[in-house]
PDB file of N, CA and C in Angstrom:
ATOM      1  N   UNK A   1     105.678  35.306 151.839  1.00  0.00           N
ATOM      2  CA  UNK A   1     106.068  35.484 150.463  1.00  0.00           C
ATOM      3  C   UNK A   1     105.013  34.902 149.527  1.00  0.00           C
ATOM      4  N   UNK A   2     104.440  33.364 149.843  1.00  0.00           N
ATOM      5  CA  UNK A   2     103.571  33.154 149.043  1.00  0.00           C
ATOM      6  C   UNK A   2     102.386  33.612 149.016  1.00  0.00           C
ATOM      7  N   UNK A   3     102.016  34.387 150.591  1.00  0.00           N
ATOM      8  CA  UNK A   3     100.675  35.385 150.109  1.00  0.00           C
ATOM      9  C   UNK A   3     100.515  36.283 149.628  1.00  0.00           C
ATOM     10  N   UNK A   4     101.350  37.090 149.534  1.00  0.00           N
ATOM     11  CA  UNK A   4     102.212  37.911 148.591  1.00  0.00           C
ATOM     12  C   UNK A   4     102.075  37.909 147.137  1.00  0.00           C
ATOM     13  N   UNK A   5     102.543  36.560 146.778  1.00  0.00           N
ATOM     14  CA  UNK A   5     102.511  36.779 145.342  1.00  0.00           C
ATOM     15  C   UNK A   5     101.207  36.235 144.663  1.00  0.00           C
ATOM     16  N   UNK A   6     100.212  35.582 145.618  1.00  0.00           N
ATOM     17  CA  UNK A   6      98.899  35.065 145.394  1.00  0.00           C
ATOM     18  C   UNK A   6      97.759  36.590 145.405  1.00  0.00           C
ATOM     19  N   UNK A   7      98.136  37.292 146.355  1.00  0.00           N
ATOM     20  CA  UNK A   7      97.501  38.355 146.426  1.00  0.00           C
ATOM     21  C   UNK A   7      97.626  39.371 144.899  1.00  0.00           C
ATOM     22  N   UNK A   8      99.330  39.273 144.805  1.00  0.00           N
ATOM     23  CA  UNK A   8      99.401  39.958 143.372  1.00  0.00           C
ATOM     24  C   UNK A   8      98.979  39.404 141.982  1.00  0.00           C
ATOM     25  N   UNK A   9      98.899  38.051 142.537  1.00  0.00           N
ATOM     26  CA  UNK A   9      97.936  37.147 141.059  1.00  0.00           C
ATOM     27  C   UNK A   9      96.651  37.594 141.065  1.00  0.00           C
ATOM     28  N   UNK A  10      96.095  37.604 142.746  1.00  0.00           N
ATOM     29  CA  UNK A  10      94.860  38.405 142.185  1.00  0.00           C
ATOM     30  C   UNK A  10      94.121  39.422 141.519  1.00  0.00           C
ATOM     31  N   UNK A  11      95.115  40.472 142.308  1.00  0.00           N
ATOM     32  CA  UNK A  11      94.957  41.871 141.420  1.00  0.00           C
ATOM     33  C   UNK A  11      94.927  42.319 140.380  1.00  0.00           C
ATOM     34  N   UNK A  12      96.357  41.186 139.778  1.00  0.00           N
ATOM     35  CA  UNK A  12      96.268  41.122 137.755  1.00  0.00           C
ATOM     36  C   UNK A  12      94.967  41.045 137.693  1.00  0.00           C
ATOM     37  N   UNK A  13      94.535  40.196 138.094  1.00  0.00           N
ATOM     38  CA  UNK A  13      93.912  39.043 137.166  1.00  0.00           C
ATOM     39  C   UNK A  13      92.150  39.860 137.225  1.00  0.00           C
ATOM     40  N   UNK A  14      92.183  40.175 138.119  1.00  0.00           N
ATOM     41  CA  UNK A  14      90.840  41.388 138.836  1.00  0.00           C
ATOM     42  C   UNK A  14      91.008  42.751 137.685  1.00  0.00           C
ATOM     43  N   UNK A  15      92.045  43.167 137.612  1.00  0.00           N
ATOM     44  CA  UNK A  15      92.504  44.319 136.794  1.00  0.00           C
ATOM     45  C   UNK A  15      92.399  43.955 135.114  1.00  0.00           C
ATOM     46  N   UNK A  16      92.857  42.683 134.814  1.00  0.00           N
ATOM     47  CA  UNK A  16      92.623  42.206 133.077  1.00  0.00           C
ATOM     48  C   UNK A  16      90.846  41.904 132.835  1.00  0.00           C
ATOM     49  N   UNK A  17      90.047  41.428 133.801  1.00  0.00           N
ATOM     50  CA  UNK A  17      88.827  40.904 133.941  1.00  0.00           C
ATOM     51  C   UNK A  17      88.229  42.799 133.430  1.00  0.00           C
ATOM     52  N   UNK A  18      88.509  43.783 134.402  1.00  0.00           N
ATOM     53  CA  UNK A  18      88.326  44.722 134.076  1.00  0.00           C
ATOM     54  C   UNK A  18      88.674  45.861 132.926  1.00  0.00           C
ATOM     55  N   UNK A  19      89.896  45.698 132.632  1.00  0.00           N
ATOM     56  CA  UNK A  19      90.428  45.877 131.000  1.00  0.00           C
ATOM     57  C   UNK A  19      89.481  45.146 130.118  1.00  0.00           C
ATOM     58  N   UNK A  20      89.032  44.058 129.915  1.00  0.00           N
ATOM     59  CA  UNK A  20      88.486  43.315 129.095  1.00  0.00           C
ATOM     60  C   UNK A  20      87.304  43.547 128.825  1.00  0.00           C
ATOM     61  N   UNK A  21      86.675  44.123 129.687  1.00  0.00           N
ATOM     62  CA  UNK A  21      84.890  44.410 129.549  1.00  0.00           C
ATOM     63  C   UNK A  21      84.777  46.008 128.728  1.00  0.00           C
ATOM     64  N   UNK A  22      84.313  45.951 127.656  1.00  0.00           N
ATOM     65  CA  UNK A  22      83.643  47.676 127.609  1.00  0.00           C
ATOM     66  C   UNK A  22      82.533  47.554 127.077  1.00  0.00           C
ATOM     67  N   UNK A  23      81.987  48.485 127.059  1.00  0.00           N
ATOM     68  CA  UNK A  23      80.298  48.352 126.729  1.00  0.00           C
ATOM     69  C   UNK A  23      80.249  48.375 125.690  1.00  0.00           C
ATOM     70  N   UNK A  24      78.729  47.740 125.450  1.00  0.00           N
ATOM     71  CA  UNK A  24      78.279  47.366 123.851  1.00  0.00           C
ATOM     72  C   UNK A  24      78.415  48.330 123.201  1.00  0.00           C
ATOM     73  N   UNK A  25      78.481  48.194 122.246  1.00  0.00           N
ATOM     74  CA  UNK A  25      78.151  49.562 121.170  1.00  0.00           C
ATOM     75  C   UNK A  25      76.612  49.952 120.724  1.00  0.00           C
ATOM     76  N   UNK A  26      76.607  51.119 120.301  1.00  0.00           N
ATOM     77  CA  UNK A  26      75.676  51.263 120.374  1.00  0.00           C
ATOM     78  C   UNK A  26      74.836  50.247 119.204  1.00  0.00           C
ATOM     79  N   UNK A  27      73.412  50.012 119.020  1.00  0.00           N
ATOM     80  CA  UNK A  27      72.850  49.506 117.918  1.00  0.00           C
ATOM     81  C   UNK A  27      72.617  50.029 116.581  1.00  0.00           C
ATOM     82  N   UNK A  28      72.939  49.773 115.385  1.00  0.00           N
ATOM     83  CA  UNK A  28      72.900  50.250 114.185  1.00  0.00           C
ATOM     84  C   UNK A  28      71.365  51.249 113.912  1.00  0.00           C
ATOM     85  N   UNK A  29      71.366  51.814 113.420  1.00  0.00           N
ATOM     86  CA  UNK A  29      70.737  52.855 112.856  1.00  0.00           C
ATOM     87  C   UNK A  29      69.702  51.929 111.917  1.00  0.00           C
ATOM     88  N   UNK A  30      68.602  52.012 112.311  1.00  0.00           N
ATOM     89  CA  UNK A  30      67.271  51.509 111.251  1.00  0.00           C
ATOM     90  C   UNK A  30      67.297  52.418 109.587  1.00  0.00           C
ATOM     91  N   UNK A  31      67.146  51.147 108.694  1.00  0.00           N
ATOM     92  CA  UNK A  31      67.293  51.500 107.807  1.00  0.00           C
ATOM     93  C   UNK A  31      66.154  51.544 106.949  1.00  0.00           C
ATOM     94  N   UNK A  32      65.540  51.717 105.878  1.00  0.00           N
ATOM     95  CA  UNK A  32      64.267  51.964 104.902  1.00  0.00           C
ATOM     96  C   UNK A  32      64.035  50.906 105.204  1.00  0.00           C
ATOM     97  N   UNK A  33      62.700  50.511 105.332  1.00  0.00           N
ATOM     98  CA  UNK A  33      62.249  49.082 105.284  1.00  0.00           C
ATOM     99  C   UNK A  33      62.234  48.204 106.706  1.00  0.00           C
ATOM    100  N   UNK A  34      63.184  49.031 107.349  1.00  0.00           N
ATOM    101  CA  UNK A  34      62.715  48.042 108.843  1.00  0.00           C
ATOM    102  C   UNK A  34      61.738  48.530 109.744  1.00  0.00           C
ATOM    103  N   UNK A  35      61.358  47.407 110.217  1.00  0.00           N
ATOM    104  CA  UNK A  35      59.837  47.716 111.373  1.00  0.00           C
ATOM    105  C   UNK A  35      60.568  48.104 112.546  1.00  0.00           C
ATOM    106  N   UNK A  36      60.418  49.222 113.108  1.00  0.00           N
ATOM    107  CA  UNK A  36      60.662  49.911 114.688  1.00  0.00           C
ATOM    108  C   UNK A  36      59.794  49.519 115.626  1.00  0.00           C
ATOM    109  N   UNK A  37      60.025  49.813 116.378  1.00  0.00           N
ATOM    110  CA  UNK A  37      59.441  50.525 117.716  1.00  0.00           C
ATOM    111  C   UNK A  37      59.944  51.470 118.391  1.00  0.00           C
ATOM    112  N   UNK A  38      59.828  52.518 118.457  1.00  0.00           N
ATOM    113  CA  UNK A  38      60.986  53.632 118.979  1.00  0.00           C
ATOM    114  C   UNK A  38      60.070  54.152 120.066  1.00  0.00           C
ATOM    115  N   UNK A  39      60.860  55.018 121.315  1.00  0.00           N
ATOM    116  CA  UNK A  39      60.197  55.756 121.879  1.00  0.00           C
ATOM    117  C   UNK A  39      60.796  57.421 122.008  1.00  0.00           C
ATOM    118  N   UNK A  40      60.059  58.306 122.627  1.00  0.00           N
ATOM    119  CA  UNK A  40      60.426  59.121 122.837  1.00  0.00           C
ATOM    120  C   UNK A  40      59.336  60.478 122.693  1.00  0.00           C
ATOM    121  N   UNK A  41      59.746  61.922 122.730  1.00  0.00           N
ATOM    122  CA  UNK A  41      58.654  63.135 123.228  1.00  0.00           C
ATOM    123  C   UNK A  41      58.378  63.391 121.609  1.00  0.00           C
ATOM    124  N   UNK A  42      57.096  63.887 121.663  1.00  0.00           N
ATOM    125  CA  UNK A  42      56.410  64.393 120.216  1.00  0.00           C
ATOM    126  C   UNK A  42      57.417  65.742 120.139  1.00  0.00           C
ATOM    127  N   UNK A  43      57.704  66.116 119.234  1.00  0.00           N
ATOM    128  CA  UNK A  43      57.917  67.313 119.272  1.00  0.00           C
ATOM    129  C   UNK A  43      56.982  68.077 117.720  1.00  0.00           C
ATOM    130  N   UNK A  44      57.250  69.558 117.102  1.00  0.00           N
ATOM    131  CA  UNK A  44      56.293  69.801 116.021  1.00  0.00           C
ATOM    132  C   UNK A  44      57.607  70.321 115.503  1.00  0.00           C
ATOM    133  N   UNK A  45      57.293  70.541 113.882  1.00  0.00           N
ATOM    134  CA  UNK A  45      58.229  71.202 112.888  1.00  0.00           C
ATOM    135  C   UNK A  45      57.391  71.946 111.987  1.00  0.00           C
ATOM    136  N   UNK A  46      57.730  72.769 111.119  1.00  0.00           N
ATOM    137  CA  UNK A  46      57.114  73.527 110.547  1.00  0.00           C
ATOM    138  C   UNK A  46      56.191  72.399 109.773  1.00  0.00           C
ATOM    139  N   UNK A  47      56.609  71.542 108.946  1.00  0.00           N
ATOM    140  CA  UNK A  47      55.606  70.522 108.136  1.00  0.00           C
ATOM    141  C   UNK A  47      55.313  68.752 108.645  1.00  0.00           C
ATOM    142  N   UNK A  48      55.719  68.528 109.863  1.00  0.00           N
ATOM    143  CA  UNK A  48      55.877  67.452 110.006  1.00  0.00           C
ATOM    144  C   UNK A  48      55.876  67.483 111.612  1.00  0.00           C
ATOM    145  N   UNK A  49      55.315  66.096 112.323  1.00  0.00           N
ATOM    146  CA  UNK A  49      55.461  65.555 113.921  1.00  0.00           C
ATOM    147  C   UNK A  49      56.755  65.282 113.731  1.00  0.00           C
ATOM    148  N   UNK A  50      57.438  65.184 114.854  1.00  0.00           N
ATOM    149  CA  UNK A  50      58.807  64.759 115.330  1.00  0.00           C
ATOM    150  C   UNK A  50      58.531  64.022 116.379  1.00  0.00           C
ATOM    151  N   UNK A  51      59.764  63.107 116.211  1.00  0.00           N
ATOM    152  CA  UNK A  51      59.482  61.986 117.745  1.00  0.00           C
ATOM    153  C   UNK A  51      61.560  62.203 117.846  1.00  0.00           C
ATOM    154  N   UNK A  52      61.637  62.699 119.235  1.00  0.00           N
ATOM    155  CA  UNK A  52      62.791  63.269 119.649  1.00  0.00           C
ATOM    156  C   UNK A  52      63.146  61.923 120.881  1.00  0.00           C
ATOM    157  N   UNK A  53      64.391  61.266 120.624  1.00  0.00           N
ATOM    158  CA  UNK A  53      64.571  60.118 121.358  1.00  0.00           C
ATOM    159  C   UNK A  53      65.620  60.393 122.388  1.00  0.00           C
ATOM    160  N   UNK A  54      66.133  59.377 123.587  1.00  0.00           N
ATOM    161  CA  UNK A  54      66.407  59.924 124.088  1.00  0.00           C
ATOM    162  C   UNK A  54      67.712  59.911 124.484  1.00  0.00           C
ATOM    163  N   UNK A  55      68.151  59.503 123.332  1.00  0.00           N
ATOM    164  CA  UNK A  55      69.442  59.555 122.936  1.00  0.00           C
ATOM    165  C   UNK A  55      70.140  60.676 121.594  1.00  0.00           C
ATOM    166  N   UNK A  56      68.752  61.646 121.418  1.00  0.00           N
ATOM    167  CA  UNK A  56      69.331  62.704 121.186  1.00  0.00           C
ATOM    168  C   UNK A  56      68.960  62.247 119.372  1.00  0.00           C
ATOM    169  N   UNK A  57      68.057  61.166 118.864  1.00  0.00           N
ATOM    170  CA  UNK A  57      68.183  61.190 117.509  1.00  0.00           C
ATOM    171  C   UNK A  57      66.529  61.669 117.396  1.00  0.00           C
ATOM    172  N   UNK A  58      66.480  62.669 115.655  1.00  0.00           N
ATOM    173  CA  UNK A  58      65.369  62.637 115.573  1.00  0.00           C
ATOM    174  C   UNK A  58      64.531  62.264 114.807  1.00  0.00           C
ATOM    175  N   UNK A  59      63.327  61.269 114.353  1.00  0.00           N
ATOM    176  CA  UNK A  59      62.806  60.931 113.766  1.00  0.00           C
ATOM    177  C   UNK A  59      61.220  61.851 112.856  1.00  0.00           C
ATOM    178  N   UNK A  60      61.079  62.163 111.863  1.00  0.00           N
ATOM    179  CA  UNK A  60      59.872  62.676 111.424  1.00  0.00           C
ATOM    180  C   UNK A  60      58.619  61.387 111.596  1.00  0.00           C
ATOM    181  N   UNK A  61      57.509  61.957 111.565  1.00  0.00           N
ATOM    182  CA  UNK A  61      56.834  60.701 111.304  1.00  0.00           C
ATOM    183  C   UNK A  61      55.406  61.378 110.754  1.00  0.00           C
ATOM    184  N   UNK A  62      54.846  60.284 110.375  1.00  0.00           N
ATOM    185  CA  UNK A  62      53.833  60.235 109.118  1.00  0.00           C
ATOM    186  C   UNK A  62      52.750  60.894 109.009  1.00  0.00           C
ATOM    187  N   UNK A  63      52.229  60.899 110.764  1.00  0.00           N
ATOM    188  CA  UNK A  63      50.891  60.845 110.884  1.00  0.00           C
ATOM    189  C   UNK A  63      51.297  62.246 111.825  1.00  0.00           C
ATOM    190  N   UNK A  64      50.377  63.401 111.731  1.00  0.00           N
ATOM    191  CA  UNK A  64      49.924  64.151 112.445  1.00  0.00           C
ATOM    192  C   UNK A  64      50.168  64.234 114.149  1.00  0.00           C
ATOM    193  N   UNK A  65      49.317  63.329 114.697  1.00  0.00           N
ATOM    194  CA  UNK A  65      48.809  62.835 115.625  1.00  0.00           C
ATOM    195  C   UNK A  65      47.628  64.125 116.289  1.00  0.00           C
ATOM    196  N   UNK A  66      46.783  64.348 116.138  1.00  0.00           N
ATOM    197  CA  UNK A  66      46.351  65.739 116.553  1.00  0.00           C
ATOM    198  C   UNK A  66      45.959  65.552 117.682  1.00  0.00           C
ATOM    199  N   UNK A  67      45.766  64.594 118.340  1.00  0.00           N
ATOM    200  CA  UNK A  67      45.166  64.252 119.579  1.00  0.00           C
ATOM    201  C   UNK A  67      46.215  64.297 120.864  1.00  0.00           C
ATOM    202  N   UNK A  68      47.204  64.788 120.466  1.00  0.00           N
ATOM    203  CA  UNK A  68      48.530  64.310 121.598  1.00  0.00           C
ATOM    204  C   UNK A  68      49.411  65.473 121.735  1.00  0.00           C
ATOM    205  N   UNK A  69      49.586  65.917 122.691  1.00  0.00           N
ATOM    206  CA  UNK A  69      50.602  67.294 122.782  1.00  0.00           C
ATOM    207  C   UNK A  69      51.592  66.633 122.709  1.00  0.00           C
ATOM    208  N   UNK A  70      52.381  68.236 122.228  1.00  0.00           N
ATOM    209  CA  UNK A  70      54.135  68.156 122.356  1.00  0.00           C
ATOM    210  C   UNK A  70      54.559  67.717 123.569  1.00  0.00           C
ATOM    211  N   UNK A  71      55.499  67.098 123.643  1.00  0.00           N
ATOM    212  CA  UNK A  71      55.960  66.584 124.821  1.00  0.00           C
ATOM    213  C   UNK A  71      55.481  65.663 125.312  1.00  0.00           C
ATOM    214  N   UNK A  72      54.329  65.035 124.886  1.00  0.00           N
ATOM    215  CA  UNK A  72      53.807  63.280 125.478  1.00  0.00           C
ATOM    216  C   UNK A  72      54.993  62.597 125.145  1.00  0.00           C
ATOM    217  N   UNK A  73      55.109  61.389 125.911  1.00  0.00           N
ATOM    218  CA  UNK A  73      56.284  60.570 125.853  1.00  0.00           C
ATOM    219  C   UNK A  73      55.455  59.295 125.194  1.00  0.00           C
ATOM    220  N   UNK A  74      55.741  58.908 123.904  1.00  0.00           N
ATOM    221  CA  UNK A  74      55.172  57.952 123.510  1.00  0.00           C
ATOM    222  C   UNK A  74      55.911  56.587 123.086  1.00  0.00           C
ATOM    223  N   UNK A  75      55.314  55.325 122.411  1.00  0.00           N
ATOM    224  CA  UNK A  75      55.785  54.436 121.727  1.00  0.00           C
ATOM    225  C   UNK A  75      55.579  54.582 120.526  1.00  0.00           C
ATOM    226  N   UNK A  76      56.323  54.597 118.998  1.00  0.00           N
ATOM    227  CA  UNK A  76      55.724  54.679 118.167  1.00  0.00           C
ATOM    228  C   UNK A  76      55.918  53.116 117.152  1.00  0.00           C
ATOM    229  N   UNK A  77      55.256  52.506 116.605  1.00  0.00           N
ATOM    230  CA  UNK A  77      55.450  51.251 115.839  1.00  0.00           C
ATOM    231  C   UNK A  77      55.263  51.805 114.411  1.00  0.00           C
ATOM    232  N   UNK A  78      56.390  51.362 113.303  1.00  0.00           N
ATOM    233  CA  UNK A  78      56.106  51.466 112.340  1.00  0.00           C
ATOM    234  C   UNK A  78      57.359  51.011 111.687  1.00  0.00           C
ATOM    235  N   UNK A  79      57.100  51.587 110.449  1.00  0.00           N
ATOM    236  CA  UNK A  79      58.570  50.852 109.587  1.00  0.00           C
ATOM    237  C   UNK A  79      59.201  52.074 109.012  1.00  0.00           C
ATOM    238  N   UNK A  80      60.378  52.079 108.867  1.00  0.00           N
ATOM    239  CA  UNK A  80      61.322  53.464 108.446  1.00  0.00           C
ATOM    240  C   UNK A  80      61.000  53.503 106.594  1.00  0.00           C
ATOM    241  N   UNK A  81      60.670  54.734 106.585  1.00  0.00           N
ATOM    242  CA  UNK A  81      60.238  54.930 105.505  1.00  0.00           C
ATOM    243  C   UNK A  81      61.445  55.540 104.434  1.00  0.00           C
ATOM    244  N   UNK A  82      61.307  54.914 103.180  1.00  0.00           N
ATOM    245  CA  UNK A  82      62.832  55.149 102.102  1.00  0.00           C
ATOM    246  C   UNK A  82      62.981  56.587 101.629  1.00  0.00           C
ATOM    247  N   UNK A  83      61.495  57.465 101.702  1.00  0.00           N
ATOM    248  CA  UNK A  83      61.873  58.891 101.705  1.00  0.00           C
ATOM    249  C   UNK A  83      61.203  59.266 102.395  1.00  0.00           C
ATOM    250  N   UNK A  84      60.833  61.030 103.180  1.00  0.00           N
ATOM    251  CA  UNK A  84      60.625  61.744 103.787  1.00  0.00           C
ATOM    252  C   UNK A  84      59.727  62.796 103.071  1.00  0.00           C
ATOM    253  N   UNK A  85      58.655  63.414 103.245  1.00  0.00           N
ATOM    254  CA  UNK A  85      58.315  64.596 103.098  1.00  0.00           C
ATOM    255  C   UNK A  85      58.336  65.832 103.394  1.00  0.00           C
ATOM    256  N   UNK A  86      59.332  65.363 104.843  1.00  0.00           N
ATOM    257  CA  UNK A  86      59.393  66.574 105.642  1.00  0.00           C
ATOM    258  C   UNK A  86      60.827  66.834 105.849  1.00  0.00           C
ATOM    259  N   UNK A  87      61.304  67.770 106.406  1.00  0.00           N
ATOM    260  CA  UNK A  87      62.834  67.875 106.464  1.00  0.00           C
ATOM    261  C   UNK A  87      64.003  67.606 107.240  1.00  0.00           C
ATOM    262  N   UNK A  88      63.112  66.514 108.299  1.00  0.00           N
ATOM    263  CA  UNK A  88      63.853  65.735 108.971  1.00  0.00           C
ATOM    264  C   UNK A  88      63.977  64.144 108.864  1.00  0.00           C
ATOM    265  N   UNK A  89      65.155  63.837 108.090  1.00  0.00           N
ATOM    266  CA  UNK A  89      64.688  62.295 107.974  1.00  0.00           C
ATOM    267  C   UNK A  89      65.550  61.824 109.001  1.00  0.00           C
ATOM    268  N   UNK A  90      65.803  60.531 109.433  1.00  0.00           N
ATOM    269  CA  UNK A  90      64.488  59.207 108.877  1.00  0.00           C
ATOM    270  C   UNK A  90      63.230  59.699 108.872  1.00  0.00           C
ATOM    271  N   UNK A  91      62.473  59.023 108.744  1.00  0.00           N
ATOM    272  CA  UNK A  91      61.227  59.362 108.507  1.00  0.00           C
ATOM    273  C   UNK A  91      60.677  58.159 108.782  1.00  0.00           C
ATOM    274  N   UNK A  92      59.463  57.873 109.558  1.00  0.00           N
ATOM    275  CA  UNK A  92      58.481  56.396 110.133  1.00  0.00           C
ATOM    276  C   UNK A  92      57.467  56.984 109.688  1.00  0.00           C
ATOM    277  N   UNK A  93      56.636  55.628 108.819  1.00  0.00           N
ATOM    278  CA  UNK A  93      55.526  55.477 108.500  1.00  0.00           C
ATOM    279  C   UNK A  93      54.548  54.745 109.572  1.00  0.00           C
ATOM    280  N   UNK A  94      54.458  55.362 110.468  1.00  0.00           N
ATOM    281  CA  UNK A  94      53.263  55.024 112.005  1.00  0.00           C
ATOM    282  C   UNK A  94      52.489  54.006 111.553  1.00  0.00           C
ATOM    283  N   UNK A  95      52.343  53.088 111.907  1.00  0.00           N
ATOM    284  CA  UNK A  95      51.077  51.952 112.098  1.00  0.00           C
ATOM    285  C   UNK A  95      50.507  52.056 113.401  1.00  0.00           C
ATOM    286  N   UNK A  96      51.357  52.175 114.504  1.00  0.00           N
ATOM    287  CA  UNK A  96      50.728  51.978 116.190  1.00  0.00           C
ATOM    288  C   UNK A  96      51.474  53.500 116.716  1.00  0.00           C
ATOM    289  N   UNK A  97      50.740  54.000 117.972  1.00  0.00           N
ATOM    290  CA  UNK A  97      50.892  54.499 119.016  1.00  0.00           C
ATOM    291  C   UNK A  97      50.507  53.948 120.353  1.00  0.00           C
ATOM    292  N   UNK A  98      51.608  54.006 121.052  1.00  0.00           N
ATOM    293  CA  UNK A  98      51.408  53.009 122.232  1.00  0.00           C
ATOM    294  C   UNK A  98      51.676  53.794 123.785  1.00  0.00           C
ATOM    295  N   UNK A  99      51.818  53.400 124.427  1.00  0.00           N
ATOM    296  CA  UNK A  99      52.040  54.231 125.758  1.00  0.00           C
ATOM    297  C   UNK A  99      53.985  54.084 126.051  1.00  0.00           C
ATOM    298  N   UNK A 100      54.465  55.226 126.514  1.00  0.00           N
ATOM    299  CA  UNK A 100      56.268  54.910 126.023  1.00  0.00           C
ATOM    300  C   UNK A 100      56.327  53.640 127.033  1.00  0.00           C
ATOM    301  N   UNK A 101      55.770  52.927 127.915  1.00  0.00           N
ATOM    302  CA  UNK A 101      56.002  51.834 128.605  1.00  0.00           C
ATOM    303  C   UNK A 101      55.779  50.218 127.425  1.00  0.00           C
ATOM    304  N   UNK A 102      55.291  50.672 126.690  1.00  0.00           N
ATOM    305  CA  UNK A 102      55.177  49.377 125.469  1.00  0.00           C
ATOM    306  C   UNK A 102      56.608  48.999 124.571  1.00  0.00           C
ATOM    307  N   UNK A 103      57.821  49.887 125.016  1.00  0.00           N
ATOM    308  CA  UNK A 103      58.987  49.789 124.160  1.00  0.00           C
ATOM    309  C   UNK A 103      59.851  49.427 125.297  1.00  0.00           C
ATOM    310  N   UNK A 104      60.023  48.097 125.063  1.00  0.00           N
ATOM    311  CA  UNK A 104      61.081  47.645 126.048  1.00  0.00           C
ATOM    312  C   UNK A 104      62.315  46.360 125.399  1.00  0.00           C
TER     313      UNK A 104
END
């Protein structure tokens, strides 16, 4: 009887440990003015680079890059810029390009 009801203390208690945990949420959305580091594939738009992440958000960004095909997987460093020129915002004003292993 008493292993019994020690066994069923366990199980609660295994089962609330597991109720209790859920995953983080996700992290807030960068706003004008903050410094990034984002990663993810170049993509092109009619007036603007795209950096496509891989969680499905997409960022415009500043600089061209002419040296880098669509689809390189990059790092990009910069700060989110308060407007856009192009028609996908956010929008990053690039300072660095890095290799996508530099965003960790």
């Amino acid at each position: 009887m008493r292993s019994a009801s020690l066994v069923t203390l366990a199980l609660l208690a295994a089962a609330a440990g597991c109720a209790g945990s859920s995953p983080a949420p996700p992290p807030p959305d960068p706003r004008p003015g903050d410094a990034v580091h984002i990663r993810g594939r170049l993509d092109a738009d009619v007036d603007c680079r795209l950096l496509r992440t891989e969680e499905g958000k997409v960022y415009s960004l500043s600089e061209r890059l002419p040296n880098l095909r669509d689809g390189s997987r990059i790092c990009v460093f910069g700060t989110i810029a308060p407007v856009s020129q192009c028609m996908h915002a956010p929008s990053i004003d690039v300072e660095q390009v890095r290799p996508w292993s530099a965003c960790r």
